[in-house]
N, C-alpha and C. Protein backbone atom coordinates (compact mmCIF):
# COMPACT_ATOMS: atom_id res chain seq x y z
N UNK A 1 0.82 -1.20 0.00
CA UNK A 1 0.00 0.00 0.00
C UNK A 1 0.86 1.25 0.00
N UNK A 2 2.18 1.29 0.32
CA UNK A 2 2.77 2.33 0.97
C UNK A 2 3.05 2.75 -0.39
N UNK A 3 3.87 2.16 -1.48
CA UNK A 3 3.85 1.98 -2.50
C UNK A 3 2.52 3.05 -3.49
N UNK A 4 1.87 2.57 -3.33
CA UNK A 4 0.62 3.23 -4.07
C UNK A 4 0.23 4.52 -3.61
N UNK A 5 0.53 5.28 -2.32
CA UNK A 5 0.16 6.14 -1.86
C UNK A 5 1.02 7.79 -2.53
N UNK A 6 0.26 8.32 -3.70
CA UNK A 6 0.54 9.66 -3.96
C UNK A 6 1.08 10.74 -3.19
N UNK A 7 2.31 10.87 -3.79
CA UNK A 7 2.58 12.48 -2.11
C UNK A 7 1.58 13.51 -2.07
N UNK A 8 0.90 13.51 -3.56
CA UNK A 8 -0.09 14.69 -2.99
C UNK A 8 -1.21 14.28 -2.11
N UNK A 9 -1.36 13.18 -2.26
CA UNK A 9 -2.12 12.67 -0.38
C UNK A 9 -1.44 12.77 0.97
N UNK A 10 -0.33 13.31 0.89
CA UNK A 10 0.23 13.66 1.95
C UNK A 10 0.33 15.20 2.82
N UNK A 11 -0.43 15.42 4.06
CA UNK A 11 -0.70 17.10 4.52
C UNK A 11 0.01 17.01 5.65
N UNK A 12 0.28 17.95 6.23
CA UNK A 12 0.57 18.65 7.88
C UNK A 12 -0.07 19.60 8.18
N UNK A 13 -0.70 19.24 9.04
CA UNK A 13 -1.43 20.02 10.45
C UNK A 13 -0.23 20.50 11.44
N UNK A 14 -0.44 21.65 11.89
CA UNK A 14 0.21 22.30 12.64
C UNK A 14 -0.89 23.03 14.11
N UNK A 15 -0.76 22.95 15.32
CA UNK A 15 -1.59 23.03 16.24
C UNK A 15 -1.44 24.82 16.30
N UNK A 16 -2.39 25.32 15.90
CA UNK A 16 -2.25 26.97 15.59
C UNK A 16 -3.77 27.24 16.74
N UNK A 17 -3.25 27.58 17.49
CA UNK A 17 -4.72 28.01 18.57
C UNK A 17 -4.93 27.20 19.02
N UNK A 18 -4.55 25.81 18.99
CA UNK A 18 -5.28 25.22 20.04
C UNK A 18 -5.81 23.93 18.91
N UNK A 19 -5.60 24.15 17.55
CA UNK A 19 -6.79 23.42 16.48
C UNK A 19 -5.52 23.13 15.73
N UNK A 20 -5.29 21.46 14.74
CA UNK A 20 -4.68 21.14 14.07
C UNK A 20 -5.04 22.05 12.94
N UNK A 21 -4.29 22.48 11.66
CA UNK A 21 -4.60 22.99 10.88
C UNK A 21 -3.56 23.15 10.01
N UNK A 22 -4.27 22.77 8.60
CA UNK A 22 -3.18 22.30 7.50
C UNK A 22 -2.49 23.49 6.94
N UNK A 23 -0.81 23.46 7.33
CA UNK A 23 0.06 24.64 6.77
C UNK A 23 -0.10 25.06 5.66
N UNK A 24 -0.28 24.36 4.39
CA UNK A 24 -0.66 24.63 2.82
C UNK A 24 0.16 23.64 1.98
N UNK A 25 0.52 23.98 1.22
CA UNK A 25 1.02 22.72 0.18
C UNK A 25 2.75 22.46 0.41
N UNK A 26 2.45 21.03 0.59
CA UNK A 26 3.87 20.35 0.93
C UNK A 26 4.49 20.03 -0.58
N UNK A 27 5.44 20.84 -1.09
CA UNK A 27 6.49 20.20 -1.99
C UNK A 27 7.12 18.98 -2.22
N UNK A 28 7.67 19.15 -1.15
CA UNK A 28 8.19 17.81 -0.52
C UNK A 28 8.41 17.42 0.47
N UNK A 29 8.25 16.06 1.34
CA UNK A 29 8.43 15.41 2.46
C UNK A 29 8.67 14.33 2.92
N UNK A 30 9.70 13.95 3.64
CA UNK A 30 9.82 12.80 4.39
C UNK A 30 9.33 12.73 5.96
N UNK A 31 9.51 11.09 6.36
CA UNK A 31 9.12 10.72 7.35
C UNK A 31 10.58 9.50 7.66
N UNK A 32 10.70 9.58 8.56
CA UNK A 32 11.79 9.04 9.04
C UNK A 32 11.01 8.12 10.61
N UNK A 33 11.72 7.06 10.72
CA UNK A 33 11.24 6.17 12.34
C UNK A 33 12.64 5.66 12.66
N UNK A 34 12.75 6.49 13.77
CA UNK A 34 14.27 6.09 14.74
C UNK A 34 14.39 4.85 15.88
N UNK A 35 14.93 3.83 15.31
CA UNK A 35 15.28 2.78 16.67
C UNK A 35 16.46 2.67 16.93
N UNK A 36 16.80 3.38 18.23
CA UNK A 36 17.69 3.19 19.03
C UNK A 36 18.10 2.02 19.64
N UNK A 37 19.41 1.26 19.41
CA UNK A 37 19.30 -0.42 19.87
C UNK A 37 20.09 -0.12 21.37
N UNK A 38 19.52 -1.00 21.92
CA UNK A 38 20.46 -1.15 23.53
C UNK A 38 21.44 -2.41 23.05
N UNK A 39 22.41 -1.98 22.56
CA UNK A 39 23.72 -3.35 22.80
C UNK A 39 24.26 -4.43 23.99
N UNK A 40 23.79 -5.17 24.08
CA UNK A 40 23.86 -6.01 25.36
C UNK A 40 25.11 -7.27 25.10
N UNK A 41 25.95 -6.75 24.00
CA UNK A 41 27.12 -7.83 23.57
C UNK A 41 28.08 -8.29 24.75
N UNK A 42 28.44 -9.19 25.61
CA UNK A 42 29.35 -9.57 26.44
C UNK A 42 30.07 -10.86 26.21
N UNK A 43 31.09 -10.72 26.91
CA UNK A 43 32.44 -12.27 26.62
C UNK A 43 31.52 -13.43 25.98
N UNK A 44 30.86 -13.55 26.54
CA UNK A 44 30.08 -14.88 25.45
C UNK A 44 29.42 -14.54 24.30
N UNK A 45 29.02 -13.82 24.36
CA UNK A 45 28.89 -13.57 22.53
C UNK A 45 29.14 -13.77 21.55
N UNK A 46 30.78 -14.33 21.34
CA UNK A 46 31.33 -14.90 20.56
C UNK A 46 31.91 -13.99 19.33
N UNK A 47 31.89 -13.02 19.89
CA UNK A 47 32.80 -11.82 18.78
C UNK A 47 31.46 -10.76 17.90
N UNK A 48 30.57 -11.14 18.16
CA UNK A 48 29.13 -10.88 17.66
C UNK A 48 28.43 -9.87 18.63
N UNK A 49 28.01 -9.08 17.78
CA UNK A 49 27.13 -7.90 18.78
C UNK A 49 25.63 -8.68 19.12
N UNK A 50 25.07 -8.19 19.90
CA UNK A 50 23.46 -8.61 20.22
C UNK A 50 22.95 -7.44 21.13
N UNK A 51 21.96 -7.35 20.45
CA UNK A 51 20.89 -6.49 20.87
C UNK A 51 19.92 -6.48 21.69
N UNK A 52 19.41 -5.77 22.74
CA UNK A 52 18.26 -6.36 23.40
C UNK A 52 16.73 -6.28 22.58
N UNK A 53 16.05 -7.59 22.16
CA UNK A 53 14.75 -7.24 21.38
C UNK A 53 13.65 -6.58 22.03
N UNK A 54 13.08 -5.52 20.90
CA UNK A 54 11.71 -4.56 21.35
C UNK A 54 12.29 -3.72 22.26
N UNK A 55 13.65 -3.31 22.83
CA UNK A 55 13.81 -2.38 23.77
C UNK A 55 14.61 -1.44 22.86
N UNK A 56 14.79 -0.18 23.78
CA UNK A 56 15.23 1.02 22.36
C UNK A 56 14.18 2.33 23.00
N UNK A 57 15.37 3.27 21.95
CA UNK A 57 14.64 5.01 22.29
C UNK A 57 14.06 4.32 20.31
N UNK A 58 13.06 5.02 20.69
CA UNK A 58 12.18 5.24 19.54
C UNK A 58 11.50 6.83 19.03
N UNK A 59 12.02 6.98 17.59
CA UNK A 59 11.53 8.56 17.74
C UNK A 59 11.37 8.64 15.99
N UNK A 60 10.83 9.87 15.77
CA UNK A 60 10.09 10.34 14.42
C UNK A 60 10.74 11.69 13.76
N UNK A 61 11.07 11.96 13.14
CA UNK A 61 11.17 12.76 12.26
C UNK A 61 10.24 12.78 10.98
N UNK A 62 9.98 14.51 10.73
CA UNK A 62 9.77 14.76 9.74
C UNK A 62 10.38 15.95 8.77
N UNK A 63 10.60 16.02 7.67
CA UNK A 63 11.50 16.90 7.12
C UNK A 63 10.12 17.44 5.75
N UNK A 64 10.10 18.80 5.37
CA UNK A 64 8.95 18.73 4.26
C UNK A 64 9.59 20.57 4.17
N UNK A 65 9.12 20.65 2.88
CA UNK A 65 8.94 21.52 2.34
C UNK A 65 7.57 21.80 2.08
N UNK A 66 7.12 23.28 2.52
CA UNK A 66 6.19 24.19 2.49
C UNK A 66 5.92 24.97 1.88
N UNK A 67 5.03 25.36 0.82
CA UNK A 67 4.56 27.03 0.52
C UNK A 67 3.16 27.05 1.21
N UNK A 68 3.12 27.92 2.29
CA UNK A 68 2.25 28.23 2.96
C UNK A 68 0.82 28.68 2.30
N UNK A 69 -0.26 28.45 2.90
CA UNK A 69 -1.57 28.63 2.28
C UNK A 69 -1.95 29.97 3.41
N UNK A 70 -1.86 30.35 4.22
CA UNK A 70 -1.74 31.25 4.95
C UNK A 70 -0.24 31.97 5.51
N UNK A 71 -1.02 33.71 6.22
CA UNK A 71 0.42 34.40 6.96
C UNK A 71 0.17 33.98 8.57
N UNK A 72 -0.96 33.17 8.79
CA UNK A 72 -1.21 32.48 9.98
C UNK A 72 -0.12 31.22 10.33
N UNK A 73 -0.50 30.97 9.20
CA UNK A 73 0.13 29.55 9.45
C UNK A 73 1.92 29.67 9.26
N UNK A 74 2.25 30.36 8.66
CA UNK A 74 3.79 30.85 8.63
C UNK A 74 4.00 31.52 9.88
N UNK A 75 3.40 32.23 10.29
CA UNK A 75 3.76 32.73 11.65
C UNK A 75 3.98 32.07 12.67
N UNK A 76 2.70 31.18 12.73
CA UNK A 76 2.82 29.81 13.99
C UNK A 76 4.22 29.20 13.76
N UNK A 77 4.36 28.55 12.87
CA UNK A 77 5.48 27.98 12.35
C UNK A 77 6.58 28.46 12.76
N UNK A 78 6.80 29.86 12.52
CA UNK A 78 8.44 30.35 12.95
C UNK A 78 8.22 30.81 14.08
N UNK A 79 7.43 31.26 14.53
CA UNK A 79 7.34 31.34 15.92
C UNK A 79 7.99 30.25 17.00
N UNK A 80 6.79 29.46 16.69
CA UNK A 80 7.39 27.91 17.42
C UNK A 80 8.81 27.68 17.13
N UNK A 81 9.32 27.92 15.75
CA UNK A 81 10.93 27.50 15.66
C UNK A 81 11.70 28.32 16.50
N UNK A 82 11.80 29.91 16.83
CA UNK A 82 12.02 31.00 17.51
C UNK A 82 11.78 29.89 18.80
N UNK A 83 11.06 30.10 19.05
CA UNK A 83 10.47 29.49 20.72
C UNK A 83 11.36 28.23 21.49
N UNK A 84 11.16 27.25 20.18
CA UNK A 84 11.82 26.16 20.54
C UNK A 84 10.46 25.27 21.23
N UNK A 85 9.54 25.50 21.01
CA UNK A 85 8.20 24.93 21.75
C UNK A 85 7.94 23.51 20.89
N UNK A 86 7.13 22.24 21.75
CA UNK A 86 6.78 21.40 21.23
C UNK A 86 5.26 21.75 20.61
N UNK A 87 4.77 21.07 19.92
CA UNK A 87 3.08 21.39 18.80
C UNK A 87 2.73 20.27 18.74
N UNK A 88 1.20 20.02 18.81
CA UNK A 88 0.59 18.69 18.24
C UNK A 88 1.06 19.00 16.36
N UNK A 89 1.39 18.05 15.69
CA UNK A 89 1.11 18.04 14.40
C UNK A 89 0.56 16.48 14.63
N UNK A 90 -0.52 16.53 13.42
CA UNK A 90 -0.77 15.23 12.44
C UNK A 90 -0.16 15.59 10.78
N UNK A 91 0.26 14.45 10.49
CA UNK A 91 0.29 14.18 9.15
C UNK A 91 -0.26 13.28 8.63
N UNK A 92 -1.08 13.60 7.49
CA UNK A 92 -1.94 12.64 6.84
C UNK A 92 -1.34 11.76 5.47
N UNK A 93 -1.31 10.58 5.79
CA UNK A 93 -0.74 10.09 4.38
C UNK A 93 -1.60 8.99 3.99
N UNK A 94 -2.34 9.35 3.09
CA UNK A 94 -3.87 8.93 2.69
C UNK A 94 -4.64 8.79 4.06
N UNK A 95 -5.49 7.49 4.05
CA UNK A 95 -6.11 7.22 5.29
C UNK A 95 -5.76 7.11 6.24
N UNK A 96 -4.60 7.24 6.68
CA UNK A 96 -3.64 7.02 7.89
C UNK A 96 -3.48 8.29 8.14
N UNK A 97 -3.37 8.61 9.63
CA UNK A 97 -2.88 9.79 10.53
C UNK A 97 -2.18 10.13 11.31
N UNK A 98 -1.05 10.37 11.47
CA UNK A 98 0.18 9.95 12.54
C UNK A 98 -0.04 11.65 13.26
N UNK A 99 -0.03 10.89 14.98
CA UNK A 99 -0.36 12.65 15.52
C UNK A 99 0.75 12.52 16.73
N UNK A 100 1.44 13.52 17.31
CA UNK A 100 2.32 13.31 18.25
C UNK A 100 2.70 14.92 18.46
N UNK A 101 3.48 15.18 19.11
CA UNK A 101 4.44 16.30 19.98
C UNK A 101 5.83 16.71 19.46
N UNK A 102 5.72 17.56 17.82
CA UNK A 102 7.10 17.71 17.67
C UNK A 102 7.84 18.76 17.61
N UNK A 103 9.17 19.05 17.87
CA UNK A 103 9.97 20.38 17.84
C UNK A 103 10.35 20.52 16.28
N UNK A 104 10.12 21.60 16.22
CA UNK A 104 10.92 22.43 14.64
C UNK A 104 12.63 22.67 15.38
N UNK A 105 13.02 21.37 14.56
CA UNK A 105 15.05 21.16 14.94
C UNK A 105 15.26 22.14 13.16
N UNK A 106 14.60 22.45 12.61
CA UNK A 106 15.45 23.06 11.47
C UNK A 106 14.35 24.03 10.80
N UNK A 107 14.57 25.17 10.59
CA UNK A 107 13.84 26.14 9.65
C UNK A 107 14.52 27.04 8.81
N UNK A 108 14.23 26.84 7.48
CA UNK A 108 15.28 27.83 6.23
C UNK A 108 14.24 28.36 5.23
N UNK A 109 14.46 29.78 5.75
CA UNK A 109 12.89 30.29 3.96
C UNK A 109 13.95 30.47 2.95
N UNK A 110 13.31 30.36 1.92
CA UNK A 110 13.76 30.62 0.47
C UNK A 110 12.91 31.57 -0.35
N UNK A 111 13.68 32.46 -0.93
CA UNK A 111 12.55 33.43 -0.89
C UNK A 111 13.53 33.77 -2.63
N UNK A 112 13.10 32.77 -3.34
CA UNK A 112 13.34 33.51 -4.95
C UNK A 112 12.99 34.58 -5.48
N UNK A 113 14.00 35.47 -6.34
CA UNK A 113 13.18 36.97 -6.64
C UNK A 113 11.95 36.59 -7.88
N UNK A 114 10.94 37.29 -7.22
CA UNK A 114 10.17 37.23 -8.22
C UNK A 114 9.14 36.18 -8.33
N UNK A 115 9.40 35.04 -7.15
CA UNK A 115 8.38 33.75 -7.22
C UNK A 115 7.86 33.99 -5.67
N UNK A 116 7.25 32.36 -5.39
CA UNK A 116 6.91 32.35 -4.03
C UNK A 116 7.88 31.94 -2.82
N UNK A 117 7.50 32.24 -1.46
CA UNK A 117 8.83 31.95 -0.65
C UNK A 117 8.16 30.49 -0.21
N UNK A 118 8.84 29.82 0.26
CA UNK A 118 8.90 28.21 0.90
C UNK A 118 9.74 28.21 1.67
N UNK A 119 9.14 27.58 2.72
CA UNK A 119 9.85 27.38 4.02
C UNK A 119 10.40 25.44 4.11
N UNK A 120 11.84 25.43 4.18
CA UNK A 120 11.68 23.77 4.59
C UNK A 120 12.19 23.67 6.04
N UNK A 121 11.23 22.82 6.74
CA UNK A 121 11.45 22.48 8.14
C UNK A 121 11.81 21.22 8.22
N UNK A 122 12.28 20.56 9.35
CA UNK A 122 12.49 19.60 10.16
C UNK A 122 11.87 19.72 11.71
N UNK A 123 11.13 18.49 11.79
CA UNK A 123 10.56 18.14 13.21
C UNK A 123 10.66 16.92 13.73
N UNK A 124 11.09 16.79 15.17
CA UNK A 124 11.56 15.94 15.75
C UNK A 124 10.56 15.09 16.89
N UNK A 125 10.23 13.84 17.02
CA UNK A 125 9.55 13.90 17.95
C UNK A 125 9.68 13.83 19.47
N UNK A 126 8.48 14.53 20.38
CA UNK A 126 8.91 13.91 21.67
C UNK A 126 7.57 13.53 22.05
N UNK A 127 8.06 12.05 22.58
CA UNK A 127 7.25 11.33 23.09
C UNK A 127 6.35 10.33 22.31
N UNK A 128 5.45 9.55 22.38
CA UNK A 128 4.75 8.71 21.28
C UNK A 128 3.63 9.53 20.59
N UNK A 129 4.04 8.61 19.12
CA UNK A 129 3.46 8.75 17.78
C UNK A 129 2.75 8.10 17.34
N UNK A 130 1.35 8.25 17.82
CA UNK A 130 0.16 7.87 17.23
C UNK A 130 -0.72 7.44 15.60
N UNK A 131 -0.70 5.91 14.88
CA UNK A 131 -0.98 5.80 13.98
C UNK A 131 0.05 4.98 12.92
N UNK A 132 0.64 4.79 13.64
CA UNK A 132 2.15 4.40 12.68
C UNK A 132 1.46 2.89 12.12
């Protein structure tokens, strides 16, 4: 399925007041899922690493490019990056909804003469990610 799923089925919500609400059109975006392994390799091991199973820091990234559909929604946005504050976002990728608590770790506008500006961010998560 993952396969079949169009990026233009793919949105971000950004928690602006209190209300998820979609920033405007994503260019481009990834999604990233972080497992952290706990190494538990000792003298018997036999020269071989081993891992402890299902245990681990687990975490989310998202990276996307933006041209904003609002000066609302650009504002929230750099604000929060300014701030350093965590936000509910969901992202929608088709029928699926992944919602969680993330920090803006990266913000760069691009502002071509003569076209539109786009913002690309990076967000990090804290804490669990709902929908995966």
């Amino acid at each position: 399925m993952a396969g079949e799923l169009n990026g233009t089925d793919v949105a971000l919500a950004f928690d602006i007041g209190g209300t998820p609400t979609d920033v405007g059109g994503l260019v481009t975006n990834s999604f990233t899922l972080n497992n952290g392994a706990i190494d538990i390799t000792n003298k018997s091991s036999a020269s071989w690493r081993e891992l402890l199973d299902g245990k681990g820091l687990q975490s989310a990234e998202i990276s996307a490019e933006i041209i904003y559909s609002s000066d609302a929604a650009f504002a929230a946005m750099k604000t929060a990056a300014l701030a350093k504050t965590l936000n509910t976002c969901e992202i929608a990728r088709g029928a699926s909804v992944l919602t969680g608590e993330f920090m803006i770790t990266s913000y760069a506008e691009t502002a071509p003469d003569n076209d539109k500006l786009s913002v690309s961010v990076s967000l990090m998560s804290s804490g669990p990610v709902t929908g995966l």
